[in-house]
Every structure is written in structure tokens, then in C-alpha cells.
PDB file of N, CA and C in Angstrom:
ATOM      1  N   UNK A   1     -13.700  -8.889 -16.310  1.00  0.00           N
ATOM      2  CA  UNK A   1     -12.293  -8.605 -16.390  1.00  0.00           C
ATOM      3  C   UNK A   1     -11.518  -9.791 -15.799  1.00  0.00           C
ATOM      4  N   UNK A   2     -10.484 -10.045 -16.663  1.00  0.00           N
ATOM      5  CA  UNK A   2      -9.798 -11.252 -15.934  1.00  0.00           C
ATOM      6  C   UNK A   2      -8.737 -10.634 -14.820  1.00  0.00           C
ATOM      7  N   UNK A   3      -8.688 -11.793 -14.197  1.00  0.00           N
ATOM      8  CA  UNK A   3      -7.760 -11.968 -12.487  1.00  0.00           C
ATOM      9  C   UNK A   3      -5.984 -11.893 -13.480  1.00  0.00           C
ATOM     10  N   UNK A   4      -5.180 -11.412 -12.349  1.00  0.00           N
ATOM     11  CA  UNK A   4      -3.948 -10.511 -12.781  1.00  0.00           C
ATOM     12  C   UNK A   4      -3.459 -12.248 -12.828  1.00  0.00           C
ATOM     13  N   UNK A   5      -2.513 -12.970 -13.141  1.00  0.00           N
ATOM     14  CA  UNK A   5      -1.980 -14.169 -12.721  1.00  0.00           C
ATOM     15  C   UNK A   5      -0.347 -13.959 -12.842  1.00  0.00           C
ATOM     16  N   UNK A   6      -0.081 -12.815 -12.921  1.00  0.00           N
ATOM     17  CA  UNK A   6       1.902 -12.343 -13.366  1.00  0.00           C
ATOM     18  C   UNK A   6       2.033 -11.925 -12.257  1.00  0.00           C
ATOM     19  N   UNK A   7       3.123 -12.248 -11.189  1.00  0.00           N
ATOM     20  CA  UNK A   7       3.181 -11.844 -10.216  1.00  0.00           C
ATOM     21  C   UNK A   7       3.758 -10.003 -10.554  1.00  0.00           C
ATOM     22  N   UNK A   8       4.849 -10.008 -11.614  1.00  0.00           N
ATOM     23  CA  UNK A   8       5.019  -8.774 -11.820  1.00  0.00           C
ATOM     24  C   UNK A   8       3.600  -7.438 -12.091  1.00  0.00           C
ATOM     25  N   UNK A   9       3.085  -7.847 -12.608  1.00  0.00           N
ATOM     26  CA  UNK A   9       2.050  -7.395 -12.738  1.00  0.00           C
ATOM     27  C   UNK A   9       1.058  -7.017 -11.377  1.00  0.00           C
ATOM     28  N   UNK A  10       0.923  -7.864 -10.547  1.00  0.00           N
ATOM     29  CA  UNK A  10       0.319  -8.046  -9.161  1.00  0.00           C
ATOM     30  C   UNK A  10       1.413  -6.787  -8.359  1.00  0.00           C
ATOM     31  N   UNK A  11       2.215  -6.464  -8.331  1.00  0.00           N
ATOM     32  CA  UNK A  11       3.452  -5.604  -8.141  1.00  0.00           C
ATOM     33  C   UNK A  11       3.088  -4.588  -8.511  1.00  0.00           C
ATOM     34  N   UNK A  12       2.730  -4.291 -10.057  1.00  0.00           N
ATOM     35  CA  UNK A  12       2.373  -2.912 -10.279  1.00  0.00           C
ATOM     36  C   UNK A  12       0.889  -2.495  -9.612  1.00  0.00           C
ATOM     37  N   UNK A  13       0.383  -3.389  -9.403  1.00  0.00           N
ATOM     38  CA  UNK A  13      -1.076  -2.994  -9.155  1.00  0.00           C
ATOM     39  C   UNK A  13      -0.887  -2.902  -7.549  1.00  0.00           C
ATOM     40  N   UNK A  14      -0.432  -3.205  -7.046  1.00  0.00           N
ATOM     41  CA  UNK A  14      -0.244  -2.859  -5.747  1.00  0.00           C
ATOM     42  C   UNK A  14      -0.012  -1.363  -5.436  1.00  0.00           C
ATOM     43  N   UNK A  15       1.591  -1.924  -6.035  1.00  0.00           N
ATOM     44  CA  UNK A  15       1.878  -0.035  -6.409  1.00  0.00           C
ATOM     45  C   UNK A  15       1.211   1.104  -6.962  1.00  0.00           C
ATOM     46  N   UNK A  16       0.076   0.864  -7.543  1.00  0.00           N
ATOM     47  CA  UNK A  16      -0.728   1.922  -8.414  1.00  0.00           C
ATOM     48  C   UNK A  16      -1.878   1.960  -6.974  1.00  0.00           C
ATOM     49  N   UNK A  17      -2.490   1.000  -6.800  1.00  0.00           N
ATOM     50  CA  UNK A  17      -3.251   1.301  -5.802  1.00  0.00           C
ATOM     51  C   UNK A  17      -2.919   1.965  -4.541  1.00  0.00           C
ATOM     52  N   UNK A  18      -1.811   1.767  -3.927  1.00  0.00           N
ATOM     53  CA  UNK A  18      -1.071   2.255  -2.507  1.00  0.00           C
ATOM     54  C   UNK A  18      -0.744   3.879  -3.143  1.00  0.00           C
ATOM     55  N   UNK A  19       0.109   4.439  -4.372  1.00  0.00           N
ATOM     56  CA  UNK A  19      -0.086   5.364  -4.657  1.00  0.00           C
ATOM     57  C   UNK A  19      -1.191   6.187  -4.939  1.00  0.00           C
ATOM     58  N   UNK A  20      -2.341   5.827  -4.900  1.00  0.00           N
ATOM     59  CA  UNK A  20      -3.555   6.546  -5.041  1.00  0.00           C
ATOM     60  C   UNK A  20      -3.845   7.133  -3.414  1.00  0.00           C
ATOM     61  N   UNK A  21      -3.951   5.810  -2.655  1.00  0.00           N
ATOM     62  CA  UNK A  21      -3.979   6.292  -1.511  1.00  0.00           C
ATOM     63  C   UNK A  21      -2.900   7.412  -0.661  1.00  0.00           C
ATOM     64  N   UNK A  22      -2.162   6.812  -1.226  1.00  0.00           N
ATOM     65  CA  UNK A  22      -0.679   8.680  -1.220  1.00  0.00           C
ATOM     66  C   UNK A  22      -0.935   9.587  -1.969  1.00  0.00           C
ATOM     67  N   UNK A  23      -1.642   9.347  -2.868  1.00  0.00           N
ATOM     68  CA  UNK A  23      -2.074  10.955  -3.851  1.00  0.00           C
ATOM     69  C   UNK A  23      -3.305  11.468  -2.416  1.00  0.00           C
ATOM     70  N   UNK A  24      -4.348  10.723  -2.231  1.00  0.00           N
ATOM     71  CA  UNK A  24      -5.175  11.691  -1.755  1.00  0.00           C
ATOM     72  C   UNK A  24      -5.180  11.317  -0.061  1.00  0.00           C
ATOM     73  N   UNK A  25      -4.115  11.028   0.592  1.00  0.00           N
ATOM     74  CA  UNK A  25      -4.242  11.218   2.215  1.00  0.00           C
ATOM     75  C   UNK A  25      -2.919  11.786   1.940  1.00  0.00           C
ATOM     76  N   UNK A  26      -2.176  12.534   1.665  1.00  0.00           N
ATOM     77  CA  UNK A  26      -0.881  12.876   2.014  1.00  0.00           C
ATOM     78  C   UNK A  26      -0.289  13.337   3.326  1.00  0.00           C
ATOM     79  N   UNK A  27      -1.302  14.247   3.545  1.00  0.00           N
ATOM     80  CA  UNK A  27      -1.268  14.609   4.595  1.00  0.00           C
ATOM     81  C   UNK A  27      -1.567  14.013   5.777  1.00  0.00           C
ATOM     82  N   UNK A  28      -2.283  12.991   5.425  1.00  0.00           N
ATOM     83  CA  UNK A  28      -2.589  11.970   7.090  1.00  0.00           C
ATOM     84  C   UNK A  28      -1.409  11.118   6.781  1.00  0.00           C
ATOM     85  N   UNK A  29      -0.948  10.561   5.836  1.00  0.00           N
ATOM     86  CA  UNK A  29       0.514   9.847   5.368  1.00  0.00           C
ATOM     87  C   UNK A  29       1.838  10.973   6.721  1.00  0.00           C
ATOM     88  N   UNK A  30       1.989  11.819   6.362  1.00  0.00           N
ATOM     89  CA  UNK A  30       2.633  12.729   7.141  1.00  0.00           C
ATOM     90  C   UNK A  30       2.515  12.454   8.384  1.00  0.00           C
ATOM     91  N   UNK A  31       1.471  12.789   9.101  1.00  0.00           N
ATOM     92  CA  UNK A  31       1.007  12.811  10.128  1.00  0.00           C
ATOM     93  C   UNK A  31       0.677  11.307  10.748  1.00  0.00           C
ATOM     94  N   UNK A  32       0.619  10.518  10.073  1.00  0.00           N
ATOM     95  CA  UNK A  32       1.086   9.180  10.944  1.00  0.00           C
ATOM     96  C   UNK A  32       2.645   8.726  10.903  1.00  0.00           C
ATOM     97  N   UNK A  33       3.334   9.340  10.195  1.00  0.00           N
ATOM     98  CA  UNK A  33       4.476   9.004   9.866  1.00  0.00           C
ATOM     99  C   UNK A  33       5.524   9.609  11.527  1.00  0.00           C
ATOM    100  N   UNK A  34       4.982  11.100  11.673  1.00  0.00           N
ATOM    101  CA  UNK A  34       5.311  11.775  12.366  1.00  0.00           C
ATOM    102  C   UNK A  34       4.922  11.262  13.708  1.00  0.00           C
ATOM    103  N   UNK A  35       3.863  10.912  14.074  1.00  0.00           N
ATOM    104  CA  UNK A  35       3.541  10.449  15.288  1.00  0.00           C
ATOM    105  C   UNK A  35       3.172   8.815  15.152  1.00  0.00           C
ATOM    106  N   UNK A  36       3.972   8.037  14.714  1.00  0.00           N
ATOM    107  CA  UNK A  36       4.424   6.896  14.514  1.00  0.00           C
ATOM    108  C   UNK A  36       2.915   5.762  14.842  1.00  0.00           C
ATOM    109  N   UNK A  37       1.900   6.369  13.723  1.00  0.00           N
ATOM    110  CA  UNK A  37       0.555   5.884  13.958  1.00  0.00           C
ATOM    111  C   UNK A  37       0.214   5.577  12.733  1.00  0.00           C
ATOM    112  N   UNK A  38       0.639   5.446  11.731  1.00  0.00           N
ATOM    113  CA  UNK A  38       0.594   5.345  10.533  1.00  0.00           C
ATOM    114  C   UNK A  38      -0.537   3.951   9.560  1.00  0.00           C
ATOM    115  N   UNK A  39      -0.489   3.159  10.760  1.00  0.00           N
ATOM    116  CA  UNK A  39      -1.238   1.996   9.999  1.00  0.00           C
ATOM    117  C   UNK A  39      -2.305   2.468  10.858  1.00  0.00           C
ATOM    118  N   UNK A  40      -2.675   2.356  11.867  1.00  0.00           N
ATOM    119  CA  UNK A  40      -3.780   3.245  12.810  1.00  0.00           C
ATOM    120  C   UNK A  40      -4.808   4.413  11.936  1.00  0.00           C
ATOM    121  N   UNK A  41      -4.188   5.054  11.331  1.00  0.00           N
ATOM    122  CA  UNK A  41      -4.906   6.329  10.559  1.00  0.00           C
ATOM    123  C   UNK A  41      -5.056   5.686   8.980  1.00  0.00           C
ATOM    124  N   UNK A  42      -4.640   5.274   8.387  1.00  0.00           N
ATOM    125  CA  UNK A  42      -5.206   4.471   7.511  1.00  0.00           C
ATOM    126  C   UNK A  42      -5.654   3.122   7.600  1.00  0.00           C
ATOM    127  N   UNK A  43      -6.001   2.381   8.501  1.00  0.00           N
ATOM    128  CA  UNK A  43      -6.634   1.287   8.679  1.00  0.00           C
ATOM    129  C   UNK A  43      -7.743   0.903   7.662  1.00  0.00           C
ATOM    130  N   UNK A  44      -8.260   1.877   7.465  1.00  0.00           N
ATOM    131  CA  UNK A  44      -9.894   1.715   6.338  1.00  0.00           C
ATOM    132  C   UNK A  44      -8.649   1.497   5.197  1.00  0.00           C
ATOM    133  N   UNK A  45      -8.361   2.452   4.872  1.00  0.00           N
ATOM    134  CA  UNK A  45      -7.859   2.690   3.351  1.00  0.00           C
ATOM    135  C   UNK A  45      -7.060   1.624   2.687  1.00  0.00           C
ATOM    136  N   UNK A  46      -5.753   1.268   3.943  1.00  0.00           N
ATOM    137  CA  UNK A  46      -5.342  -0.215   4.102  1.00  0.00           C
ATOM    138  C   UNK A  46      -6.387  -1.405   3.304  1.00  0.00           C
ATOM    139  N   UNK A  47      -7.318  -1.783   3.966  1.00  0.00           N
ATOM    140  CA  UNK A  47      -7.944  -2.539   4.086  1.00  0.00           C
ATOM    141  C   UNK A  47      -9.366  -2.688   3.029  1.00  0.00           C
ATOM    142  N   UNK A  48      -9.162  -1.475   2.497  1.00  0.00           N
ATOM    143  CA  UNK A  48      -9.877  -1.356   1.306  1.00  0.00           C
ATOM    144  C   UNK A  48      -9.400  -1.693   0.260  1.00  0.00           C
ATOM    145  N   UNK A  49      -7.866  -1.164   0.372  1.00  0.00           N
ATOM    146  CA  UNK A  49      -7.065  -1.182  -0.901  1.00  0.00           C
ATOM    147  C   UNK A  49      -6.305  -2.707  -1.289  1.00  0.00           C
ATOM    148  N   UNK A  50      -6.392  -3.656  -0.009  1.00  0.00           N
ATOM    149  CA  UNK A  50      -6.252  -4.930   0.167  1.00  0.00           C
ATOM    150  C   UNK A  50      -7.460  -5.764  -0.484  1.00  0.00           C
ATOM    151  N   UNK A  51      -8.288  -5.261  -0.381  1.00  0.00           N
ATOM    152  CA  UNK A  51      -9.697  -5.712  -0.746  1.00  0.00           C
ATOM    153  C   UNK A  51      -9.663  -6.045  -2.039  1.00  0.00           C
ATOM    154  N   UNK A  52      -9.384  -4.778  -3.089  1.00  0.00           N
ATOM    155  CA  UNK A  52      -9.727  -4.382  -4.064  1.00  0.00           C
ATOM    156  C   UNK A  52      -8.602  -5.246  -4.858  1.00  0.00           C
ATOM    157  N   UNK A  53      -7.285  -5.278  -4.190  1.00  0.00           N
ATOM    158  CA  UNK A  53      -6.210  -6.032  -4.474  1.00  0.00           C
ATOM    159  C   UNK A  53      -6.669  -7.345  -4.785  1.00  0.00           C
ATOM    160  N   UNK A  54      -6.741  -8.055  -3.737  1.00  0.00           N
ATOM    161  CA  UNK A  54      -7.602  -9.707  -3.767  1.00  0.00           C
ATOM    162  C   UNK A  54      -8.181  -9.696  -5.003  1.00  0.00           C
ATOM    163  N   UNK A  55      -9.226  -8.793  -5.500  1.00  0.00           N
ATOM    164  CA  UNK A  55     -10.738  -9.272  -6.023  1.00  0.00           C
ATOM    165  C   UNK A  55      -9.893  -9.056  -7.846  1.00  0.00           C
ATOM    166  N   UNK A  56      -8.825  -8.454  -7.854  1.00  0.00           N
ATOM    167  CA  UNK A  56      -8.298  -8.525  -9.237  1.00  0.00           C
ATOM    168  C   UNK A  56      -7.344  -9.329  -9.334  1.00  0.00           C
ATOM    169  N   UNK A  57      -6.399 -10.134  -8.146  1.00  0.00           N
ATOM    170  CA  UNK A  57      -5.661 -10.995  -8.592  1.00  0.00           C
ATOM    171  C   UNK A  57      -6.227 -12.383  -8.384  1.00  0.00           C
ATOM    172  N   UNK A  58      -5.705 -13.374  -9.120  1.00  0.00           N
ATOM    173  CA  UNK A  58      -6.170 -14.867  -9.168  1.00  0.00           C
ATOM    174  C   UNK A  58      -4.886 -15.264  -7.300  1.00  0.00           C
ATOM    175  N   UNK A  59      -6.062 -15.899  -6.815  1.00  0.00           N
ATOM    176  CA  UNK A  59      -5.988 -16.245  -5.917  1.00  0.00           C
ATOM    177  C   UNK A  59      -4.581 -16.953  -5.360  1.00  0.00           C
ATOM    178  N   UNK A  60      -3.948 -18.184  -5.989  1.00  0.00           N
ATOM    179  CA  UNK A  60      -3.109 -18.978  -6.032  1.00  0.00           C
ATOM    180  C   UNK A  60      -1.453 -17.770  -5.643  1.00  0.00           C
ATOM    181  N   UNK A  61      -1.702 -16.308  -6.181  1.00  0.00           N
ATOM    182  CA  UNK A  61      -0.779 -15.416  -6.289  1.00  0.00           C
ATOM    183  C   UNK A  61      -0.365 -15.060  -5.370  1.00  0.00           C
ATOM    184  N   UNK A  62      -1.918 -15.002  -4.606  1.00  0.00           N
ATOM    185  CA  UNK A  62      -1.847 -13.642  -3.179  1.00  0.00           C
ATOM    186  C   UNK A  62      -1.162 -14.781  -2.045  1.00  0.00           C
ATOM    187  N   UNK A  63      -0.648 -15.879  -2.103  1.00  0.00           N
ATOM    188  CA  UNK A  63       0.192 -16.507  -1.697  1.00  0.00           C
ATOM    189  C   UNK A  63       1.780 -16.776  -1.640  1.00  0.00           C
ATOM    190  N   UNK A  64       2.009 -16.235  -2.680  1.00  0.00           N
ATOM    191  CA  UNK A  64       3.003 -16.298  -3.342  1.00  0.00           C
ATOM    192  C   UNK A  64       4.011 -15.219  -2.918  1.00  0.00           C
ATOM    193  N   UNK A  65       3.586 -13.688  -2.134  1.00  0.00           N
ATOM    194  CA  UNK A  65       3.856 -12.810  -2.011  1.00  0.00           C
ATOM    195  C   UNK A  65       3.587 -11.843  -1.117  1.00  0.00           C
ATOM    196  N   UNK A  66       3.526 -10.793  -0.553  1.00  0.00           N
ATOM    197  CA  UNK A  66       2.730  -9.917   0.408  1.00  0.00           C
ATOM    198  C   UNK A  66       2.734  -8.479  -0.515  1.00  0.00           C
ATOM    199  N   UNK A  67       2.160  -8.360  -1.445  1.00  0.00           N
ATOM    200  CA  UNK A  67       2.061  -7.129  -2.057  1.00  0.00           C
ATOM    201  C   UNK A  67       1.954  -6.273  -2.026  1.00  0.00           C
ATOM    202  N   UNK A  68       0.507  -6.287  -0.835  1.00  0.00           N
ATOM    203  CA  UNK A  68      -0.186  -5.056  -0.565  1.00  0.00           C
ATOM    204  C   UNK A  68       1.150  -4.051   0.788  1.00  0.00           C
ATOM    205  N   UNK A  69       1.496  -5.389   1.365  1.00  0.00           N
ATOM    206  CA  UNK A  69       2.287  -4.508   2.781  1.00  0.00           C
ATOM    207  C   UNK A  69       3.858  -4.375   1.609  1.00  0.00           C
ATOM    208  N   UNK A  70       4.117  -5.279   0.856  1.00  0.00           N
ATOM    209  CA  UNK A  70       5.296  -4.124   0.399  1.00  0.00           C
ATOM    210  C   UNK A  70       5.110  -3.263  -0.168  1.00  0.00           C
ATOM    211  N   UNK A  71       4.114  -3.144  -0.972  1.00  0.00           N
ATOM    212  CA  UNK A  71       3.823  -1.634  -2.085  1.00  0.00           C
ATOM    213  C   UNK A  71       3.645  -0.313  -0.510  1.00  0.00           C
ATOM    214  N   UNK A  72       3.107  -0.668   0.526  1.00  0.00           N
ATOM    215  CA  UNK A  72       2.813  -0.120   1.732  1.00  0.00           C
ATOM    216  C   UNK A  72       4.420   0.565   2.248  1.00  0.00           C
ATOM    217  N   UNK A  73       5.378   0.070   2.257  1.00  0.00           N
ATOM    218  CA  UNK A  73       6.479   0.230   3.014  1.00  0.00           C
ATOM    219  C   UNK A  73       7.434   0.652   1.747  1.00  0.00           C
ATOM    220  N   UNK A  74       7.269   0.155   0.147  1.00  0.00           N
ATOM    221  CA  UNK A  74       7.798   1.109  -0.553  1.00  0.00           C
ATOM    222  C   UNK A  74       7.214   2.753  -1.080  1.00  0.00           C
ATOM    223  N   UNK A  75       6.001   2.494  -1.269  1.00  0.00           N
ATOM    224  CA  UNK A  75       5.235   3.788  -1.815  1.00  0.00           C
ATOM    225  C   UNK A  75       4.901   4.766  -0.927  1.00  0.00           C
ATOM    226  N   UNK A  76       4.531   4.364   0.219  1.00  0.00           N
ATOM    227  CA  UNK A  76       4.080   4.782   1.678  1.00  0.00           C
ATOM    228  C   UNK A  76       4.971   5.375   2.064  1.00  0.00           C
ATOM    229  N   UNK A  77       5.847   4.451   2.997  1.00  0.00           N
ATOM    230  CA  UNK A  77       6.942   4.652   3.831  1.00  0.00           C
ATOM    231  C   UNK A  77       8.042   5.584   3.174  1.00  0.00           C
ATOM    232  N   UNK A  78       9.064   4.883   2.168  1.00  0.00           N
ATOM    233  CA  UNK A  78       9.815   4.978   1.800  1.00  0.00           C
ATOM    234  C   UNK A  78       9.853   6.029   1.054  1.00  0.00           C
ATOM    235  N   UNK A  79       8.909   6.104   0.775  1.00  0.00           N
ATOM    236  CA  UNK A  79       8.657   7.339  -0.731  1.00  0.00           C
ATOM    237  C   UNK A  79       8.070   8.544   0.349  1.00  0.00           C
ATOM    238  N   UNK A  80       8.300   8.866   1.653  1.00  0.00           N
ATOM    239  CA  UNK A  80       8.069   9.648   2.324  1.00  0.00           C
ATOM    240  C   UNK A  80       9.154  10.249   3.365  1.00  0.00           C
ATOM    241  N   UNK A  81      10.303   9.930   3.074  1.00  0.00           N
ATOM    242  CA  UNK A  81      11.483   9.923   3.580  1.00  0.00           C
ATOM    243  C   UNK A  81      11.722  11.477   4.148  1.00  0.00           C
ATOM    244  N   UNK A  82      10.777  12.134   3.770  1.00  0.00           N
ATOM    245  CA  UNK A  82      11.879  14.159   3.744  1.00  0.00           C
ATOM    246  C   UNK A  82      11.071  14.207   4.605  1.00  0.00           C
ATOM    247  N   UNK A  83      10.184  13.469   5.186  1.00  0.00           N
ATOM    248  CA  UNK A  83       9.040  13.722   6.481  1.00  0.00           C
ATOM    249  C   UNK A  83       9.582  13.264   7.877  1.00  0.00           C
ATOM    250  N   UNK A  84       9.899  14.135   8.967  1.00  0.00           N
ATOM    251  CA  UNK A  84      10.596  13.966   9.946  1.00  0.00           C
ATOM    252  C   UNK A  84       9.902  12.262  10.918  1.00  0.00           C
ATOM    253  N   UNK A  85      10.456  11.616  11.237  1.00  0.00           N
ATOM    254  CA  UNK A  85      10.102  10.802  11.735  1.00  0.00           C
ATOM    255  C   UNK A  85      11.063  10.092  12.068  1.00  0.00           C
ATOM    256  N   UNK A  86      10.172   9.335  13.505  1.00  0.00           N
ATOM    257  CA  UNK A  86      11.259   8.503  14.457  1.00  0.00           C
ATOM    258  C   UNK A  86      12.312   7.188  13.765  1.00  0.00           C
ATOM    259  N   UNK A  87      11.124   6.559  12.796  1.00  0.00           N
ATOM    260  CA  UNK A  87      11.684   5.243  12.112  1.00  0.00           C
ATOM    261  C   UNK A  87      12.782   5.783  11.103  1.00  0.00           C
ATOM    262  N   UNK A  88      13.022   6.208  11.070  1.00  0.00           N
ATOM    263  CA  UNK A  88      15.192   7.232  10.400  1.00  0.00           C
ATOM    264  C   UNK A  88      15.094   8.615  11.184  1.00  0.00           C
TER     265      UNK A  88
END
């Protein structure tokens, strides 16, 4: 399979991946959100999903941008807003 080289593209795949990890931790999503531990309790998943990121985009990209931590703070964070927490 070829390496992503569109940064737009590198964007969606971020986003598709970080949403997977919000489909199936929701509830630890919550619960770090709430007790303001959030990168702490997904650390693996983070770091998996960074992984997996790298190994499909062409290299020269993952420079170009921080993908994985914005798809993180839009899909994650942001898209979790009705969840009581200190950061709003």
C-alpha cells in the first residue's frame, strides 16, 4: 500500500484513526476528561495510533504538521464538550 503524501489526506487519517479510539474508549475519554488525566489513560492508545499514523504516511509529511495531537484535541477533546470538565 502506498504512503499518504496529501497533507489533506494525512488529516483525514488522523481523524479516522483518533475517532476509532473515541468509538471504543468513550468512556475512559470521559473519565480522563473529568479528572483532567486524559493523555495518562490513553497513553498506549495515543501511541499506538501515532504509530500506525507514521507507518502510512510518507515521511517528509509527518514534518510538515502535528496530526496526530490535532486530530487528538479536535476529535478527542473538542468533540467531547457536554462532558463536565475543568479545561471549560
Amino acid at each position: 500500500m502506498a504512503r499518504i503524501a496529501d497533507a489533506e489526506r494525512a488529516r483525514r487519517l488522523a481523524r479516522a484513526i483518533l475517532s476509532d479510539v473515541l468509538l471504543y474508549n468513550r468512556d475512559t475519554v470521559r473519565e480522563g476528561l473529568e479528572r483532567d488525566d486524559l493523555f495518562e489513560r490513553l497513553e498506549g492508545h495515543f501511541e499506538e495510533a501515532r504509530a500506525y499514523f507514521e507507518s502510512r504516511v510518507e515521511p517528509e509529511l509527518l514534518h510538515k504538521e502535528n496530526f496526530v495531537d490535532r486530530a487528538i484535541v479536535d476529535v478527542l477533546i473538542c468533540g467531547s464538550r457536554s462532558v463536565r470538565a475543568r479545561i471549560w
